[in-house]
PDB file of N, CA and C in Angstrom:
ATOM      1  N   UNK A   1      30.400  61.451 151.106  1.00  0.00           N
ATOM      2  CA  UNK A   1      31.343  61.868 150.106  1.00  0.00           C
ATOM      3  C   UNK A   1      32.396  62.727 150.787  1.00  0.00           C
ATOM      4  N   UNK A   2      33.738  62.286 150.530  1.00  0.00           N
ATOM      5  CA  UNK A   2      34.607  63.319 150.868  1.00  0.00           C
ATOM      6  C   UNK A   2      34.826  64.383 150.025  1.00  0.00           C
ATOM      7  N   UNK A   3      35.456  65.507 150.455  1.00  0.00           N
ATOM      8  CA  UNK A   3      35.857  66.672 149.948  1.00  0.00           C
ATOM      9  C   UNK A   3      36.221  66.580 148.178  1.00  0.00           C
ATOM     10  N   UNK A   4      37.698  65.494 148.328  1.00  0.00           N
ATOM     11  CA  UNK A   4      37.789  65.303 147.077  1.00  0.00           C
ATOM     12  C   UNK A   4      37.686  63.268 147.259  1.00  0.00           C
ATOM     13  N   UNK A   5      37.017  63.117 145.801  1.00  0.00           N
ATOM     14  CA  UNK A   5      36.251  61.793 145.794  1.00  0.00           C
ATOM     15  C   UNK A   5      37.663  61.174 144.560  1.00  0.00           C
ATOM     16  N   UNK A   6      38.557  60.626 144.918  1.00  0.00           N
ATOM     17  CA  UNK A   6      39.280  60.133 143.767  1.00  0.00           C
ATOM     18  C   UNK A   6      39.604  58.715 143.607  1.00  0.00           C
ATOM     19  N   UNK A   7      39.493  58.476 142.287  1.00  0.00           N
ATOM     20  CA  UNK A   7      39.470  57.064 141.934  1.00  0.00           C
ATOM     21  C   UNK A   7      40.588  56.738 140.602  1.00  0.00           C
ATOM     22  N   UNK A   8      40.922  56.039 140.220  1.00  0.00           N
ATOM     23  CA  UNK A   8      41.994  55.938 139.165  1.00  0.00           C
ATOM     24  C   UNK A   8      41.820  57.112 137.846  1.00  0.00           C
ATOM     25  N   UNK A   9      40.734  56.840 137.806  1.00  0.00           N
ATOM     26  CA  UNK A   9      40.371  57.703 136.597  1.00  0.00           C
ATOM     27  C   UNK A   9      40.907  59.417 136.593  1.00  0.00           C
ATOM     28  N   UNK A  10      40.743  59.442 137.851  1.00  0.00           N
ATOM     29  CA  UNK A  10      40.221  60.978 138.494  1.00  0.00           C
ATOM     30  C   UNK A  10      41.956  61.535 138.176  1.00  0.00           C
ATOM     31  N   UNK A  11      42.927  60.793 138.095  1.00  0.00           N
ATOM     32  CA  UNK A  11      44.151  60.940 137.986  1.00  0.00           C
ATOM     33  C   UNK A  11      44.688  61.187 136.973  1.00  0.00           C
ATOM     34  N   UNK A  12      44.121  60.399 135.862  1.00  0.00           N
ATOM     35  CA  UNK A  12      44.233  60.933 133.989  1.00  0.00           C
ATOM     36  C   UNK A  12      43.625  62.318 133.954  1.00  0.00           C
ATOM     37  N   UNK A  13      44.362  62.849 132.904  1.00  0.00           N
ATOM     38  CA  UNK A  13      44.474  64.316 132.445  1.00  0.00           C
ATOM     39  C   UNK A  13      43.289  64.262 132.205  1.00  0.00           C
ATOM     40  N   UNK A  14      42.123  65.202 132.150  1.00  0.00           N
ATOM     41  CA  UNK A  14      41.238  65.668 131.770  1.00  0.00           C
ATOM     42  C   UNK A  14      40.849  66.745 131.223  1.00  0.00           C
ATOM     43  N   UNK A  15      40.462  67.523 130.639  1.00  0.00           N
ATOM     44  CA  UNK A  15      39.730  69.025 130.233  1.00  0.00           C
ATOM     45  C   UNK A  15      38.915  69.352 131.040  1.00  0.00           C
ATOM     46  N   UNK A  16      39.005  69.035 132.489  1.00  0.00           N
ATOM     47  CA  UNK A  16      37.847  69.692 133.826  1.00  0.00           C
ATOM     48  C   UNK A  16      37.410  71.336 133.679  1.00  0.00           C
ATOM     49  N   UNK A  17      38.228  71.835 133.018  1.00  0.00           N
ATOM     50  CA  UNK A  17      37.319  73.660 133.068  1.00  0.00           C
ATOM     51  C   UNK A  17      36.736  73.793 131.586  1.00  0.00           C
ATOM     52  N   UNK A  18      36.663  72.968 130.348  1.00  0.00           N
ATOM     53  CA  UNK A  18      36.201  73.008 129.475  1.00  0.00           C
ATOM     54  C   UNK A  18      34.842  72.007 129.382  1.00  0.00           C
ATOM     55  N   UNK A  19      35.009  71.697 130.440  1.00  0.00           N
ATOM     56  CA  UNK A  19      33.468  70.536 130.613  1.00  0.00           C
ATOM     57  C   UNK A  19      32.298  70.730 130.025  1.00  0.00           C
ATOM     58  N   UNK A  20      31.103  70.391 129.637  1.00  0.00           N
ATOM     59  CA  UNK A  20      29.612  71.110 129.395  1.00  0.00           C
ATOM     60  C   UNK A  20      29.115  71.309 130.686  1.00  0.00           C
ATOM     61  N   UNK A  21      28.585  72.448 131.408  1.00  0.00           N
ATOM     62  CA  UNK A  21      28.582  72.821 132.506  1.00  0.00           C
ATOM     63  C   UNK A  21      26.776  72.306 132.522  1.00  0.00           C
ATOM     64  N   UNK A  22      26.343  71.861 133.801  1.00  0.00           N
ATOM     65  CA  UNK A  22      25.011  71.823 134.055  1.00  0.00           C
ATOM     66  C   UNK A  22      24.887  72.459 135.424  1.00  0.00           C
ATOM     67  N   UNK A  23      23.765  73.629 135.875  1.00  0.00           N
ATOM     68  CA  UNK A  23      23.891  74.286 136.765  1.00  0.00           C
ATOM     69  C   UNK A  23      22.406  73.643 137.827  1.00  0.00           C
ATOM     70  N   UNK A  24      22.517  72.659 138.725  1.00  0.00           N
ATOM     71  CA  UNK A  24      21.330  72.364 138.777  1.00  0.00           C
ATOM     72  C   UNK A  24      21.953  72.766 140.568  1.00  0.00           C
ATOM     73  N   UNK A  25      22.106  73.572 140.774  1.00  0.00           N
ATOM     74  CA  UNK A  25      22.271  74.388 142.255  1.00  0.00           C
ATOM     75  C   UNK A  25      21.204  74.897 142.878  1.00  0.00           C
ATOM     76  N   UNK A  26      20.564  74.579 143.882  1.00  0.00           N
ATOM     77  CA  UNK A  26      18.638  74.885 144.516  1.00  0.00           C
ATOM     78  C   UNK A  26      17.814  73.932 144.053  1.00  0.00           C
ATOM     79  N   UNK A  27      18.097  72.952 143.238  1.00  0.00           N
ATOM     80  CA  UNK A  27      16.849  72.124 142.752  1.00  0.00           C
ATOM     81  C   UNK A  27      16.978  70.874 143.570  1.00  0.00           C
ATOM     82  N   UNK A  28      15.605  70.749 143.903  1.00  0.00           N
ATOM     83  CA  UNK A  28      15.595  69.335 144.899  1.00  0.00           C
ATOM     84  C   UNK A  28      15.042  68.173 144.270  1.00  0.00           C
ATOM     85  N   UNK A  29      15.739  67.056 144.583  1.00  0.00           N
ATOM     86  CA  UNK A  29      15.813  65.571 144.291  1.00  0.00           C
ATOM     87  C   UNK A  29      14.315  65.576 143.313  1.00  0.00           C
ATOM     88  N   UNK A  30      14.440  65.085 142.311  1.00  0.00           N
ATOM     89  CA  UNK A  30      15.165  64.573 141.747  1.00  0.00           C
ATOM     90  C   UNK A  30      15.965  65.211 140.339  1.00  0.00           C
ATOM     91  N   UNK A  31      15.383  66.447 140.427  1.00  0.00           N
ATOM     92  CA  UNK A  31      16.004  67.371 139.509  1.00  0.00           C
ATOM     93  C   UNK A  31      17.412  67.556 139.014  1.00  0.00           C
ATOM     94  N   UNK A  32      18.066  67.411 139.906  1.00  0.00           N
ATOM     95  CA  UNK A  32      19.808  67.497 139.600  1.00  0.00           C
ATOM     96  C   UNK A  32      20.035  66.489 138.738  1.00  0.00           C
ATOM     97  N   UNK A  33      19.441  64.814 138.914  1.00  0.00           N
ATOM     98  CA  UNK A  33      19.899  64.069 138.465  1.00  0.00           C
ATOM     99  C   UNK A  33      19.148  64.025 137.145  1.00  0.00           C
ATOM    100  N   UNK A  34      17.931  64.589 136.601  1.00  0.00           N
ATOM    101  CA  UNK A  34      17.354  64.556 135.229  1.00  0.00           C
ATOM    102  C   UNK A  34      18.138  66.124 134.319  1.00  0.00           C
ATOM    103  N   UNK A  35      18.326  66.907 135.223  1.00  0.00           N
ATOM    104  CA  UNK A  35      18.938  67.992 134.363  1.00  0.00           C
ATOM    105  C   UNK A  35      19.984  67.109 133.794  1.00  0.00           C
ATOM    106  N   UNK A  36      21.097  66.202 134.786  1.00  0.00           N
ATOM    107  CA  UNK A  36      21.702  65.917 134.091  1.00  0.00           C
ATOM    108  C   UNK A  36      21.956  65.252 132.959  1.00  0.00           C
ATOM    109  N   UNK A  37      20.640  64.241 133.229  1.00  0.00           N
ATOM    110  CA  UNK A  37      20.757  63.064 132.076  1.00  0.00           C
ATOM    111  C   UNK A  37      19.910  63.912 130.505  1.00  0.00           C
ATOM    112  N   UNK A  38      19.609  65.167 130.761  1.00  0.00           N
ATOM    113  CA  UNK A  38      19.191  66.087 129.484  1.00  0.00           C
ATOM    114  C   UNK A  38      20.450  66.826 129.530  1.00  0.00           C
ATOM    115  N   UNK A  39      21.370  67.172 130.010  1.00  0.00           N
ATOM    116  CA  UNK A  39      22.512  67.386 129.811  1.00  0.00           C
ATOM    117  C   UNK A  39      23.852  66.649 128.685  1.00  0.00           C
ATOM    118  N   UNK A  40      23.583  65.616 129.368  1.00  0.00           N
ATOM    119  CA  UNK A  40      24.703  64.630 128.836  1.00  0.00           C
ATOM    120  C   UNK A  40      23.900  64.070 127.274  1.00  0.00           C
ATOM    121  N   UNK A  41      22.980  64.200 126.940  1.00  0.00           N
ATOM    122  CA  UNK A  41      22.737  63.791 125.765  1.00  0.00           C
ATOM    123  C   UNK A  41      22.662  64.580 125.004  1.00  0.00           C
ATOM    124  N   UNK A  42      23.083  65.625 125.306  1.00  0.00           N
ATOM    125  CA  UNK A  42      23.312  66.731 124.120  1.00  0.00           C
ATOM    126  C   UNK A  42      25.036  66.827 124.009  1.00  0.00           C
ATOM    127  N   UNK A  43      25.859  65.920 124.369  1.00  0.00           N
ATOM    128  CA  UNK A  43      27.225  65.633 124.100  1.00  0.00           C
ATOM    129  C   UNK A  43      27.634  64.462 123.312  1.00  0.00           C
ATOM    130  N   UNK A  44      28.894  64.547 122.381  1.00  0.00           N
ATOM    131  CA  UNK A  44      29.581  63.573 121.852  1.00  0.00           C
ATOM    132  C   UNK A  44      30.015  62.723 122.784  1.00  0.00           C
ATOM    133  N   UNK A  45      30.186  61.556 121.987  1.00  0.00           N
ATOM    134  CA  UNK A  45      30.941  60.270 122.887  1.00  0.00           C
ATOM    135  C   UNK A  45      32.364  60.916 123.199  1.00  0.00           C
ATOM    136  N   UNK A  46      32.836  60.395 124.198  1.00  0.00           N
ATOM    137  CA  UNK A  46      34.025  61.011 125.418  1.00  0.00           C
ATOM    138  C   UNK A  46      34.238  62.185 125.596  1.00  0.00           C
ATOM    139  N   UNK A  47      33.089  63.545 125.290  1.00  0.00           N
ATOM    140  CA  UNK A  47      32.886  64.745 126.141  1.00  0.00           C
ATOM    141  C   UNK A  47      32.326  64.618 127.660  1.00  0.00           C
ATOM    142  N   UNK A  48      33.449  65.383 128.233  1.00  0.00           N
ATOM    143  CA  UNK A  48      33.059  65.654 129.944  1.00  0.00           C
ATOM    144  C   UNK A  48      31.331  66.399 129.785  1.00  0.00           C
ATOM    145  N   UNK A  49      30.905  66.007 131.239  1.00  0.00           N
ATOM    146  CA  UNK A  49      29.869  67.318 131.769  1.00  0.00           C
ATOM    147  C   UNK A  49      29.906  67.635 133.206  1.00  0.00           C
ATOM    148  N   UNK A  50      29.972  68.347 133.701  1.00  0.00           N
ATOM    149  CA  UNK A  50      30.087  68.789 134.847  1.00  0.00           C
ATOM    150  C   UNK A  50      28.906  69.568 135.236  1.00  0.00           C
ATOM    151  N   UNK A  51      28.598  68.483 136.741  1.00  0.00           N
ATOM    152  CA  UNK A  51      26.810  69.288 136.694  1.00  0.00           C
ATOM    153  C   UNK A  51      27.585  69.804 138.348  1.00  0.00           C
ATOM    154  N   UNK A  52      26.992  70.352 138.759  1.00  0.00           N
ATOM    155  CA  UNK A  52      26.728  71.081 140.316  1.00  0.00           C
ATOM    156  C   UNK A  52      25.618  71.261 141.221  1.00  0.00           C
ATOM    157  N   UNK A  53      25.300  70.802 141.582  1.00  0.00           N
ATOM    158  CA  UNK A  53      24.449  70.518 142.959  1.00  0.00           C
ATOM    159  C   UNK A  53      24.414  70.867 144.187  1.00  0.00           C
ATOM    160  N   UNK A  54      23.199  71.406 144.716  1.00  0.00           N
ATOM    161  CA  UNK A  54      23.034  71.524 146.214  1.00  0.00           C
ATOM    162  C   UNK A  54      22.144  70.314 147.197  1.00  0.00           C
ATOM    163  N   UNK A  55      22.018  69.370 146.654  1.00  0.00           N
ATOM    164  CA  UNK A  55      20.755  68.959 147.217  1.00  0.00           C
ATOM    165  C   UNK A  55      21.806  67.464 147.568  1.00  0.00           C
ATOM    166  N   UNK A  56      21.831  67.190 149.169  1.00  0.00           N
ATOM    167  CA  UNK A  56      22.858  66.548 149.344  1.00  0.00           C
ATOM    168  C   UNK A  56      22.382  64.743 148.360  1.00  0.00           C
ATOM    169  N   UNK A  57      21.150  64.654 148.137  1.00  0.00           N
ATOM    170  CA  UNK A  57      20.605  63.314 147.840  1.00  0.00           C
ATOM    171  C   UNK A  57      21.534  63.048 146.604  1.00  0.00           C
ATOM    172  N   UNK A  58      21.714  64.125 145.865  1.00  0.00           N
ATOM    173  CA  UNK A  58      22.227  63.865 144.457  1.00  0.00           C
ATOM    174  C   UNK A  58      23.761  63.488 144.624  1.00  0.00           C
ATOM    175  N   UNK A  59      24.203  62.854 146.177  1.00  0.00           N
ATOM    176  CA  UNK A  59      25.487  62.110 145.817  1.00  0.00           C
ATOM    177  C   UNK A  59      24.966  60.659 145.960  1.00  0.00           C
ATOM    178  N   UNK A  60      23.952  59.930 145.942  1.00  0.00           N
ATOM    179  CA  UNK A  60      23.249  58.721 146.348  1.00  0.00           C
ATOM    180  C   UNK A  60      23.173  58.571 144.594  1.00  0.00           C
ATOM    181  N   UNK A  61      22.221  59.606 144.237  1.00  0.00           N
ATOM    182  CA  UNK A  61      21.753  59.362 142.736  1.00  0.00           C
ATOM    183  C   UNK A  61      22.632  59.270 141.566  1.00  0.00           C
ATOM    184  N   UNK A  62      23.266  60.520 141.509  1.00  0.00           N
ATOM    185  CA  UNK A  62      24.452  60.677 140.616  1.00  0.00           C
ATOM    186  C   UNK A  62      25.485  59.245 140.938  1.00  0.00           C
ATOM    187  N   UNK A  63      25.432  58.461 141.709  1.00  0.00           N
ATOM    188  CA  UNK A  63      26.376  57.731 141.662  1.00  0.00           C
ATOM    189  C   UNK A  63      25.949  55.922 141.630  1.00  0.00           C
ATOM    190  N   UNK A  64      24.337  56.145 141.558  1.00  0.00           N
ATOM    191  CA  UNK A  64      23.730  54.842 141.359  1.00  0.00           C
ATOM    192  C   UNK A  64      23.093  55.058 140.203  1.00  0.00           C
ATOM    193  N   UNK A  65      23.077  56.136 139.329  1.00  0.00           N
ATOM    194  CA  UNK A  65      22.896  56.088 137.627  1.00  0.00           C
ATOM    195  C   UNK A  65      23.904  55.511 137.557  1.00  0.00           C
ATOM    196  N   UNK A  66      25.298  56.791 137.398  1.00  0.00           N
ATOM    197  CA  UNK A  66      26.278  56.345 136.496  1.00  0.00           C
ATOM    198  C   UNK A  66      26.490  54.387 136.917  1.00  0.00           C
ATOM    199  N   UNK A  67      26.906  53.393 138.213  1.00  0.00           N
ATOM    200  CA  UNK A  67      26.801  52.494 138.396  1.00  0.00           C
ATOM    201  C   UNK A  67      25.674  51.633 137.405  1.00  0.00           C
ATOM    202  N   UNK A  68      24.504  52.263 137.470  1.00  0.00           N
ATOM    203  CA  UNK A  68      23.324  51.134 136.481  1.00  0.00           C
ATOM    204  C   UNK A  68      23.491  51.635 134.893  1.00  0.00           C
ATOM    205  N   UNK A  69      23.884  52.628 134.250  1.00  0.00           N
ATOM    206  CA  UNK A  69      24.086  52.840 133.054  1.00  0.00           C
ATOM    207  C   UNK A  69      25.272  52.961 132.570  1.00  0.00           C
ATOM    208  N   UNK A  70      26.440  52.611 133.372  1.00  0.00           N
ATOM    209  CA  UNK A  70      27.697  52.595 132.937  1.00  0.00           C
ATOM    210  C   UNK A  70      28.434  53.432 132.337  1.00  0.00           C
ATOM    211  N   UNK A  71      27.599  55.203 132.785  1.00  0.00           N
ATOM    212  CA  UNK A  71      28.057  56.068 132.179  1.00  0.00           C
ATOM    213  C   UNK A  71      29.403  56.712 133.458  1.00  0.00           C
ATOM    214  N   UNK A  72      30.929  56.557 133.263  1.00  0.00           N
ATOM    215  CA  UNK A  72      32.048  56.766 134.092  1.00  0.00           C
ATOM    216  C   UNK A  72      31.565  58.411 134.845  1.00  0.00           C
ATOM    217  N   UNK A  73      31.936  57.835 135.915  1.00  0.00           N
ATOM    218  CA  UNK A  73      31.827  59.229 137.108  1.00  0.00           C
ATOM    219  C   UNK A  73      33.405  59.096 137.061  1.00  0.00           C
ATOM    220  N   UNK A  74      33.974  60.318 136.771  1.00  0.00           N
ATOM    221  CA  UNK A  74      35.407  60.370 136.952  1.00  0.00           C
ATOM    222  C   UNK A  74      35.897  61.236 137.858  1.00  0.00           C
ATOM    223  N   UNK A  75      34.960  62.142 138.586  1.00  0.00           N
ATOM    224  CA  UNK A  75      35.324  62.922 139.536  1.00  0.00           C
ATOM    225  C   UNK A  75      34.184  63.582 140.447  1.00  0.00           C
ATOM    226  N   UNK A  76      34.353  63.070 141.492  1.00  0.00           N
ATOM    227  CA  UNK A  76      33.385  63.978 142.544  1.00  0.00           C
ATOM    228  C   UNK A  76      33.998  64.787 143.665  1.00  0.00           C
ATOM    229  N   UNK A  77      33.478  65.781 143.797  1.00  0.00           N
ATOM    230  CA  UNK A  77      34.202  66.921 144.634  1.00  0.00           C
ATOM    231  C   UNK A  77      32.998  67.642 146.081  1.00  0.00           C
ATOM    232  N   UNK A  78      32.859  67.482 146.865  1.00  0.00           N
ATOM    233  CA  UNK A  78      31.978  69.047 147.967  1.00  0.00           C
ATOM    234  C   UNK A  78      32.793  69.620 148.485  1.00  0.00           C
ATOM    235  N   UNK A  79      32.253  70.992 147.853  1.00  0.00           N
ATOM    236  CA  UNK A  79      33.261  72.254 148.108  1.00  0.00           C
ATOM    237  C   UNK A  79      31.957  72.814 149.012  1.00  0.00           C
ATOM    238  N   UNK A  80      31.828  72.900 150.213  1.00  0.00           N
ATOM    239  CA  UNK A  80      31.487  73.839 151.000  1.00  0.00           C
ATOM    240  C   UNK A  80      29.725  72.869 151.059  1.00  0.00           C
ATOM    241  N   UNK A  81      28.815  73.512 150.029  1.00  0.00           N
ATOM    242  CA  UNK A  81      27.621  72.733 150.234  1.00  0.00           C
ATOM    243  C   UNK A  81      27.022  72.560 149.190  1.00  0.00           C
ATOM    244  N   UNK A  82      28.007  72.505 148.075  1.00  0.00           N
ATOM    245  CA  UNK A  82      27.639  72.532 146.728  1.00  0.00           C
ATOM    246  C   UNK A  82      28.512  70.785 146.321  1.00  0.00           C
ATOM    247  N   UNK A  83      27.853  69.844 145.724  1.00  0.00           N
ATOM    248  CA  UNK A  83      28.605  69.317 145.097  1.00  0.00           C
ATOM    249  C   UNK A  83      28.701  69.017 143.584  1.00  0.00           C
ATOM    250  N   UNK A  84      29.920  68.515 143.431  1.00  0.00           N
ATOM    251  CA  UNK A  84      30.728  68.593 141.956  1.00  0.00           C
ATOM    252  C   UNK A  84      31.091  67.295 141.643  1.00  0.00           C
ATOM    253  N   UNK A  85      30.082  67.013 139.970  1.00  0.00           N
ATOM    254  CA  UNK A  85      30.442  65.668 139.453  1.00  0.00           C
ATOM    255  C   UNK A  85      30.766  65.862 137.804  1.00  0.00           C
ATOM    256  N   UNK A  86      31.584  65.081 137.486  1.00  0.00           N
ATOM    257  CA  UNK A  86      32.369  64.755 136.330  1.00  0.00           C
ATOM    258  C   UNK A  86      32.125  63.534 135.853  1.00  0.00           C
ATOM    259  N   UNK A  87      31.282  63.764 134.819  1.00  0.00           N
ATOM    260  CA  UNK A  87      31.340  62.344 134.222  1.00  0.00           C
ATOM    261  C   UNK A  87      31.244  62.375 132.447  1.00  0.00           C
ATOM    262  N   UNK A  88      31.575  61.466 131.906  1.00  0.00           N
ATOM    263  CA  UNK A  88      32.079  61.090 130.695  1.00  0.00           C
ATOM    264  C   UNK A  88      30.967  60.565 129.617  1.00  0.00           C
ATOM    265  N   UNK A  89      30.378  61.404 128.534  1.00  0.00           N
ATOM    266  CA  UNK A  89      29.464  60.736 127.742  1.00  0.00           C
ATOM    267  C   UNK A  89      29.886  59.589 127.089  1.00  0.00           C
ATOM    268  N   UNK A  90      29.068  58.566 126.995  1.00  0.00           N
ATOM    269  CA  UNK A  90      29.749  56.818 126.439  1.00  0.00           C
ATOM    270  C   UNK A  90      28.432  56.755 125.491  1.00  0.00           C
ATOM    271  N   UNK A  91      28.716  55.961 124.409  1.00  0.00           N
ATOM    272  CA  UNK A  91      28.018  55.855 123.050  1.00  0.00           C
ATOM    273  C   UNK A  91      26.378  55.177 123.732  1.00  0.00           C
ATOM    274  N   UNK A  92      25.696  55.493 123.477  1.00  0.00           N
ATOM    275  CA  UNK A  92      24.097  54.704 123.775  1.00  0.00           C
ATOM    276  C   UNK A  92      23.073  55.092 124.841  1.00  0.00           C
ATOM    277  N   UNK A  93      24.091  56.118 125.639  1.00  0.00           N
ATOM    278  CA  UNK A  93      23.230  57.336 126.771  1.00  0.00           C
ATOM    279  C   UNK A  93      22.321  58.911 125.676  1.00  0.00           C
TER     280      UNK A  93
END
């Protein structure tokens, strides 16, 4: 993953600092990626969540959910040794 991860999406306006924040920073595989998916289902259809991570695996995972459940990753970011994902609640997650 690069620094900043951008894709078409990542370019439309977003509400990125109003996100639902998930703090899963120290937790190892596979934790980041279930906080999140108990994260994101406590959101409306097309609310952001923004989870954060230390555990480098969770750029493998976070990005072969959203791929098999079709829930949009619209932004991935590693700032230092933390990484940062953005993705979009869709009706049936």
């Amino acid at each position: 993953m690069t620094k900043s991860d951008s894709s078409a999406t990542a370019t439309r306006e977003y509400p990125w600092d109003s996100a639902y924040r998930v703090d899963a920073r120290g937790l190892p595989c596979p934790q980041p990626l279930l906080a999140m998916r108990r994260g994101i289902k406590q959101l409306a259809v097309g609310q952001l969540l923004h989870l954060l991570a230390t555990d480098p695996a969770s750029q493998r995972d976070i990005r072969s959910f959203c791929r098999l459940s079709g829930v949009p990753l619209l932004r991935a970011e590693q700032r230092g040794s933390e990484f940062h994902y953005w993705l979009q609640c869709v009706s049936g997650e």
